[in-house]
N, C-alpha and C. Protein backbone atom coordinates (compact mmCIF):
# COMPACT_ATOMS: atom_id res chain seq x y z
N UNK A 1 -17.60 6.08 13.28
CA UNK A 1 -17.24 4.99 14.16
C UNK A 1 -15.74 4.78 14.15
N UNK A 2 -15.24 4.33 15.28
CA UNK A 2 -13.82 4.34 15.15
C UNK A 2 -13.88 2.21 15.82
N UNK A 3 -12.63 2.14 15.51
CA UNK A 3 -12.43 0.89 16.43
C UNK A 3 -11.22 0.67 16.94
N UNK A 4 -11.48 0.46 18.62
CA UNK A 4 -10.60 -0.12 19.43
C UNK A 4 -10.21 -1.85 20.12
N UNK A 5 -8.98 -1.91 19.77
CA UNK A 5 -8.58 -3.01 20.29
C UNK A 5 -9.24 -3.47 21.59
N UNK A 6 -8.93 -4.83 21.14
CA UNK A 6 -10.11 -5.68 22.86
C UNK A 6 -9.02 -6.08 23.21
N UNK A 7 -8.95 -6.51 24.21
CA UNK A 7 -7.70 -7.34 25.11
C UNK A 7 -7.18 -8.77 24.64
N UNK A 8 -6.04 -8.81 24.54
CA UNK A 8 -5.32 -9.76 24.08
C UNK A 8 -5.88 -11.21 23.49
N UNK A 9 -6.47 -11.77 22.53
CA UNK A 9 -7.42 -13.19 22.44
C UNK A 9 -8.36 -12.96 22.63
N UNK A 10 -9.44 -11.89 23.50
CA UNK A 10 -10.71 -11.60 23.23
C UNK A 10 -10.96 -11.42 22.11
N UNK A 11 -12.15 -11.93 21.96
CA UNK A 11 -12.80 -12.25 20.04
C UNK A 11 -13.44 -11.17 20.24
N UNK A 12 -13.81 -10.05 19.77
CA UNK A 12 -15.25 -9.55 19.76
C UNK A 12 -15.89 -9.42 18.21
N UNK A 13 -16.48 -10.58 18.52
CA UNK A 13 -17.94 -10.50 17.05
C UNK A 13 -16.94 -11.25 16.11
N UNK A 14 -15.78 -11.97 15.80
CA UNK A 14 -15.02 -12.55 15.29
C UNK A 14 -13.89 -11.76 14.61
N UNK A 15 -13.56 -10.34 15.52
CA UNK A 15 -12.34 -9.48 15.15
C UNK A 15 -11.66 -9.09 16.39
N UNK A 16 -10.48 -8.91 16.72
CA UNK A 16 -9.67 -8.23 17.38
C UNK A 16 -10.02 -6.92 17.29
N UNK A 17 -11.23 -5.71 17.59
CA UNK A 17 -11.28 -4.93 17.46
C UNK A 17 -13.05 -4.66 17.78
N UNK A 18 -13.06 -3.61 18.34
CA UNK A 18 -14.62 -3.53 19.03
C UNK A 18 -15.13 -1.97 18.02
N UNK A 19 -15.85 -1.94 17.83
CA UNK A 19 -16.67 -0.30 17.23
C UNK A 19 -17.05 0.05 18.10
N UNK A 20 -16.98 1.38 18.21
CA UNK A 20 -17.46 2.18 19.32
C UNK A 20 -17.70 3.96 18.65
N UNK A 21 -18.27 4.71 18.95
CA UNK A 21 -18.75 6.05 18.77
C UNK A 21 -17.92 6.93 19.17
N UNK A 22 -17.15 8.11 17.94
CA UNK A 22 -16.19 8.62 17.55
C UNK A 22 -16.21 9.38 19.07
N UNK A 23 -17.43 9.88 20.03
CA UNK A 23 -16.95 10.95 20.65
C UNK A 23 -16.07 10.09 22.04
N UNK A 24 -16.11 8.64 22.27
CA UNK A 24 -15.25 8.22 22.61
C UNK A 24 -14.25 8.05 22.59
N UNK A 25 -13.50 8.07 21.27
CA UNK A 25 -11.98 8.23 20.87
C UNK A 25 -11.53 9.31 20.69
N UNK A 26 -12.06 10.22 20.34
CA UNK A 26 -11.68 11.51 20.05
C UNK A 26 -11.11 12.68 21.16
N UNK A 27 -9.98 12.94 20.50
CA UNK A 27 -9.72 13.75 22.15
C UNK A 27 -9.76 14.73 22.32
N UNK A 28 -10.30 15.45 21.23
CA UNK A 28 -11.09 16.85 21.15
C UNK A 28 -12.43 16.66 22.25
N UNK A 29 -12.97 15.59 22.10
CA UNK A 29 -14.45 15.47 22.89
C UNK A 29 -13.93 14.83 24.31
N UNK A 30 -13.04 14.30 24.04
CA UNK A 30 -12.73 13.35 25.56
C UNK A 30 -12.30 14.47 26.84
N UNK A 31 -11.41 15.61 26.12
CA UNK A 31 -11.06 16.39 26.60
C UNK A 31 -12.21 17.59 27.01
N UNK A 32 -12.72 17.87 26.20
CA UNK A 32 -13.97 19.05 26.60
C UNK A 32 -15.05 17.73 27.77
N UNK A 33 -15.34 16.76 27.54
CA UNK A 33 -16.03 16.08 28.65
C UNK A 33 -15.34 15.94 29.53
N UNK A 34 -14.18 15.96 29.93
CA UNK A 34 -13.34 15.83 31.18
C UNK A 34 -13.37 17.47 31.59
N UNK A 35 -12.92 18.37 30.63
CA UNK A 35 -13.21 19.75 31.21
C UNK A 35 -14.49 20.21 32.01
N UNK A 36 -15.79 19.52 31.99
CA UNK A 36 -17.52 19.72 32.03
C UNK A 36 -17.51 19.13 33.41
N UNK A 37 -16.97 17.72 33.58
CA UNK A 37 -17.16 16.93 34.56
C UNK A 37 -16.08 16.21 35.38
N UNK A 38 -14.58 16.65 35.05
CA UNK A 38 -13.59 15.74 35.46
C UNK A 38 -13.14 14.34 35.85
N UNK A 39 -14.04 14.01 34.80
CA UNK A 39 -13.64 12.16 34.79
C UNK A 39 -13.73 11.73 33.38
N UNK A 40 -12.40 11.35 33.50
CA UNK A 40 -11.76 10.53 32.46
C UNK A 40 -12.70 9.21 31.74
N UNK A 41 -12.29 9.04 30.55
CA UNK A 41 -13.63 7.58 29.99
C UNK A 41 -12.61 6.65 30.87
N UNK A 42 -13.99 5.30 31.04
CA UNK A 42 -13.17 4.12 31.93
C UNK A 42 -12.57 3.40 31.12
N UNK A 43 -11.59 2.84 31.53
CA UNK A 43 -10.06 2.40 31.27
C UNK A 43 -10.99 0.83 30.39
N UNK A 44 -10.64 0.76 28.93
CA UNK A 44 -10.93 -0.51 28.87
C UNK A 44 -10.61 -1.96 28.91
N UNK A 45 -9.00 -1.32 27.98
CA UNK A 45 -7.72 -2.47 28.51
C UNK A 45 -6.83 -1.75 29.62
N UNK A 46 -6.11 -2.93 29.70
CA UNK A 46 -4.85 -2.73 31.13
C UNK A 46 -3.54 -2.20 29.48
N UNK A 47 -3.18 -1.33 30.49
CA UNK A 47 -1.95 -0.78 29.59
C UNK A 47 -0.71 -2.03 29.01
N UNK A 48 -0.19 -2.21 27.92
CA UNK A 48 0.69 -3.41 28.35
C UNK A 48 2.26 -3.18 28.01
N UNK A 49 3.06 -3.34 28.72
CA UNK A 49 4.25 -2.82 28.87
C UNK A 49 5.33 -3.91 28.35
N UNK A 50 5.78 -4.02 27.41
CA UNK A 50 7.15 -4.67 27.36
C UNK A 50 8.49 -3.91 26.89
N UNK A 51 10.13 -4.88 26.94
CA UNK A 51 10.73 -4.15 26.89
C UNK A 51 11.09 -4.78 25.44
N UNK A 52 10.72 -3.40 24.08
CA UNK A 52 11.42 -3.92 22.57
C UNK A 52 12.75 -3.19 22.67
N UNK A 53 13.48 -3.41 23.14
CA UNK A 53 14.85 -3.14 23.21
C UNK A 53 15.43 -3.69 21.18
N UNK A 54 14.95 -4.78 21.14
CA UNK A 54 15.26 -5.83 19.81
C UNK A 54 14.27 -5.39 18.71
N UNK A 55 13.76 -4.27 18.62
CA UNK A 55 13.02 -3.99 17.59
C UNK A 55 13.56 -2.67 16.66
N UNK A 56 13.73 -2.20 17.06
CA UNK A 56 15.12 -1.37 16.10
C UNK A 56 14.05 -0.13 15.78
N UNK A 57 15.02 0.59 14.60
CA UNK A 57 14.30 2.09 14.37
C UNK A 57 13.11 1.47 13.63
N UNK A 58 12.12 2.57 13.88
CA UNK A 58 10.58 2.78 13.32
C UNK A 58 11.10 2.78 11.57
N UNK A 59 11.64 3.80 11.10
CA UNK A 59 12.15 4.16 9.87
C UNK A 59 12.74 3.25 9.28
N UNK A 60 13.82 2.48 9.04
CA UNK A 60 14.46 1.34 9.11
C UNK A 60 13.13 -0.07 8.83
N UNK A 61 12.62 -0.15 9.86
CA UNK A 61 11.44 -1.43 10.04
C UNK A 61 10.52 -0.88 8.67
N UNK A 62 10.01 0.41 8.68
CA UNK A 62 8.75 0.45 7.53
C UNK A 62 9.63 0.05 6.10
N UNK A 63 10.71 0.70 6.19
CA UNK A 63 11.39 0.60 4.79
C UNK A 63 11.64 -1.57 4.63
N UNK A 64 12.18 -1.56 5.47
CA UNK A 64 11.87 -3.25 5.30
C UNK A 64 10.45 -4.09 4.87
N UNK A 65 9.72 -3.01 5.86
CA UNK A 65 8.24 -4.02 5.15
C UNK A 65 7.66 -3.70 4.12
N UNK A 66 8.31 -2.27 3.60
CA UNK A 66 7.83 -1.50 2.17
C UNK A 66 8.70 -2.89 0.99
N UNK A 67 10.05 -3.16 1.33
CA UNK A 67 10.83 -4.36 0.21
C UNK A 67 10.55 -5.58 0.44
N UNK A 68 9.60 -5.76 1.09
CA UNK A 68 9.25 -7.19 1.46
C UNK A 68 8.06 -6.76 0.69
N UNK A 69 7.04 -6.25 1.06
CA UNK A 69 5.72 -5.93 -0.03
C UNK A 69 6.55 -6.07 -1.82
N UNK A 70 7.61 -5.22 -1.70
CA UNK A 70 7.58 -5.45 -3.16
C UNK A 70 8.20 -6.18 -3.57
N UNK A 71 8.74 -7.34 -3.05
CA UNK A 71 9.72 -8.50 -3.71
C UNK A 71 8.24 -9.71 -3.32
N UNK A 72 7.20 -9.35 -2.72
CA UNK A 72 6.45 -10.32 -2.53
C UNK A 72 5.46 -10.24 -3.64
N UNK A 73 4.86 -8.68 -4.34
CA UNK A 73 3.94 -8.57 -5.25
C UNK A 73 5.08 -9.48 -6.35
N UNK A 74 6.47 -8.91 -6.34
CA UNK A 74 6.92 -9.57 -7.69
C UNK A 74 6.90 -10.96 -8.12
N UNK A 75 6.75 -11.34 -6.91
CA UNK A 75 7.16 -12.71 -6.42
C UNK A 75 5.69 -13.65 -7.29
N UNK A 76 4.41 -12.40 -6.50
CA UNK A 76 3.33 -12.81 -6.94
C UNK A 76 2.76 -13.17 -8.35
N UNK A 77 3.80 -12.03 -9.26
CA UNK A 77 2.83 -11.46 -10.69
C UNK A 77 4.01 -12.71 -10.91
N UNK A 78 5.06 -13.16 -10.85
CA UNK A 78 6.03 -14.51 -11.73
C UNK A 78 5.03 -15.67 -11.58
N UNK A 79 4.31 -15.73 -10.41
CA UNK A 79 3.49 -17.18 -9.84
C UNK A 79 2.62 -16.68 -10.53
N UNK A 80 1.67 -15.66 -11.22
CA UNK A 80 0.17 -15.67 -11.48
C UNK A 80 0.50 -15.43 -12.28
N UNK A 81 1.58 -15.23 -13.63
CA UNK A 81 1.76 -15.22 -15.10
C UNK A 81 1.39 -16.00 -15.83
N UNK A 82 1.87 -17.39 -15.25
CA UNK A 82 1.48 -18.66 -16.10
C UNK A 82 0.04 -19.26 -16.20
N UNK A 83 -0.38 -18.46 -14.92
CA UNK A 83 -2.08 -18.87 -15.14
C UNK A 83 -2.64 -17.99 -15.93
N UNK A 84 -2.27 -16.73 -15.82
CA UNK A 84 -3.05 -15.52 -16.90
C UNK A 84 -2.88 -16.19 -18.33
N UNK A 85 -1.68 -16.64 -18.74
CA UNK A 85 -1.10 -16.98 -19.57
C UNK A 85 -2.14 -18.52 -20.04
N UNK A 86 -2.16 -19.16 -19.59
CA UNK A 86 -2.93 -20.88 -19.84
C UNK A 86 -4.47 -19.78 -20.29
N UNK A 87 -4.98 -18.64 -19.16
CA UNK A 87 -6.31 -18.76 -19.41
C UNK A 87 -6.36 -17.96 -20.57
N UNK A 88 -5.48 -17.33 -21.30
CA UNK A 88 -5.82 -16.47 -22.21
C UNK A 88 -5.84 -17.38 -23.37
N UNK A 89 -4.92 -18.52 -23.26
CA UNK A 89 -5.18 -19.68 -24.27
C UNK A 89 -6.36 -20.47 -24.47
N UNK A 90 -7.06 -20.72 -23.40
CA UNK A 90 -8.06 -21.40 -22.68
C UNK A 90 -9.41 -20.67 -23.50
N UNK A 91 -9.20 -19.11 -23.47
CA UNK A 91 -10.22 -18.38 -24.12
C UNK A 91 -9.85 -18.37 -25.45
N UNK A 92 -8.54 -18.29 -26.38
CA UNK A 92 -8.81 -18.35 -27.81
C UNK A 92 -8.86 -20.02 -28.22
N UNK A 93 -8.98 -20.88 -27.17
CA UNK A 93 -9.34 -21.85 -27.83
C UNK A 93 -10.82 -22.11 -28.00
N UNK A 94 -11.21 -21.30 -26.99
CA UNK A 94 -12.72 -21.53 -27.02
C UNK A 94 -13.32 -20.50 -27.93
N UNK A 95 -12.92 -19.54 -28.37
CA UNK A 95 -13.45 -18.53 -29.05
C UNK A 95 -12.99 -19.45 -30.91
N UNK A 96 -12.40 -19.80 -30.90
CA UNK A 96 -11.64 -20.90 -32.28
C UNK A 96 -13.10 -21.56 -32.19
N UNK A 97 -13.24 -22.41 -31.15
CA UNK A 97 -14.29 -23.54 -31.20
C UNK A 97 -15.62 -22.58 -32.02
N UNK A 98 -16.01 -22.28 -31.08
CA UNK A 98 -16.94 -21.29 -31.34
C UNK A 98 -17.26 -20.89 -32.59
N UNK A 99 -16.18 -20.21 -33.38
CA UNK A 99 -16.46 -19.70 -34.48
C UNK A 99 -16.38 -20.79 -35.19
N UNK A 100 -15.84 -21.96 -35.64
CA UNK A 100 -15.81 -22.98 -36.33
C UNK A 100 -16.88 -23.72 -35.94
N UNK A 101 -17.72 -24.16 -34.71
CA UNK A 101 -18.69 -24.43 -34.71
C UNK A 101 -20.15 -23.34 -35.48
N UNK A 102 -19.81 -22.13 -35.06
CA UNK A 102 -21.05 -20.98 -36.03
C UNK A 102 -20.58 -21.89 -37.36
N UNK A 103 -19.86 -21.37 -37.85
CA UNK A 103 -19.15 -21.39 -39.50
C UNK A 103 -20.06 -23.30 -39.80
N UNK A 104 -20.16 -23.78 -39.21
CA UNK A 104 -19.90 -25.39 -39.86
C UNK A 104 -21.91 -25.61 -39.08
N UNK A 105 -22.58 -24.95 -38.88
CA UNK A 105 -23.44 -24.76 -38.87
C UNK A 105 -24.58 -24.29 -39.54
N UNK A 106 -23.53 -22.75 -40.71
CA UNK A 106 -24.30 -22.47 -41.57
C UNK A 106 -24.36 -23.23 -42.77
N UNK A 107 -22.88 -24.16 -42.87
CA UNK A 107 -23.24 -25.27 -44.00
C UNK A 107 -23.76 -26.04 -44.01
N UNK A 108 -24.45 -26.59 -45.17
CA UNK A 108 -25.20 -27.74 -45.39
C UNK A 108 -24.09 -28.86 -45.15
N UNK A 109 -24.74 -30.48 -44.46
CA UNK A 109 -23.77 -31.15 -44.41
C UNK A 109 -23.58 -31.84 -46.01
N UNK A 110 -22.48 -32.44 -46.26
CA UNK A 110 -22.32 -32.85 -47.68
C UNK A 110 -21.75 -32.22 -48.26
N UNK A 111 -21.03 -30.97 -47.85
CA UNK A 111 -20.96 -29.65 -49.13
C UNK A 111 -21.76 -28.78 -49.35
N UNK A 112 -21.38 -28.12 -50.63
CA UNK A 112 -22.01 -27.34 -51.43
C UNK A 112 -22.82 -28.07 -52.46
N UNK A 113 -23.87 -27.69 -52.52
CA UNK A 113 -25.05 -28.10 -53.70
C UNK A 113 -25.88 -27.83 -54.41
């Protein structure tokens, strides 16, 4: 299955994106069925044309969103330290409890006698 974009704000099924059957996308098959019968699959969106004059090199843009991914994971693991950090306390306090509750269980209360 492959999936193609729906037209602009069309929901389909609650995604921007429709499933459809590979020999539709494929242009190994699109092409041998146009060779058999000479008609093209029907058009599903309208082509859409603007001018990115303001969008700059392809190469350039990925490398930007590659240092934005990684100043954002870093960004992430400084914000989710202090919680790893509380819960690992969180667990040897409870593992403390624990064993001091076993331990004070096998004694008799009063002491030894």
């Amino acid at each position: 299955m492959s999936f193609l974009p729906t037209s602009t704000g069309d929901l389909y099924h609650g995604t921007m994106t429709k499933k459809v059957p590979d020999s539709e996308t494929d242009i190994n098959a699109i092409v041998k069925r146009f060779q058999k019968t000479g008609q093209l699959p029907p058009v599903v969106n309208k082509g859409v044309y603007m001018d990115c004059f303001g969008v700059g090199d392809c190469r350039e843009n990925m490398e930007r969103i590659k240092t934005l991914q990684d100043k954002l994971a870093a960004e992430y693991a400084l914000l989710s330290a202090p919680v790893k950090e509380e819960k690992k306390k969180e667990e040897v306090k409870k593992d403390e409890m624990e064993t001091i509750s076993d331990s004070s269980a096998e004694r008799p209360i009063g002491g030894d006698r």
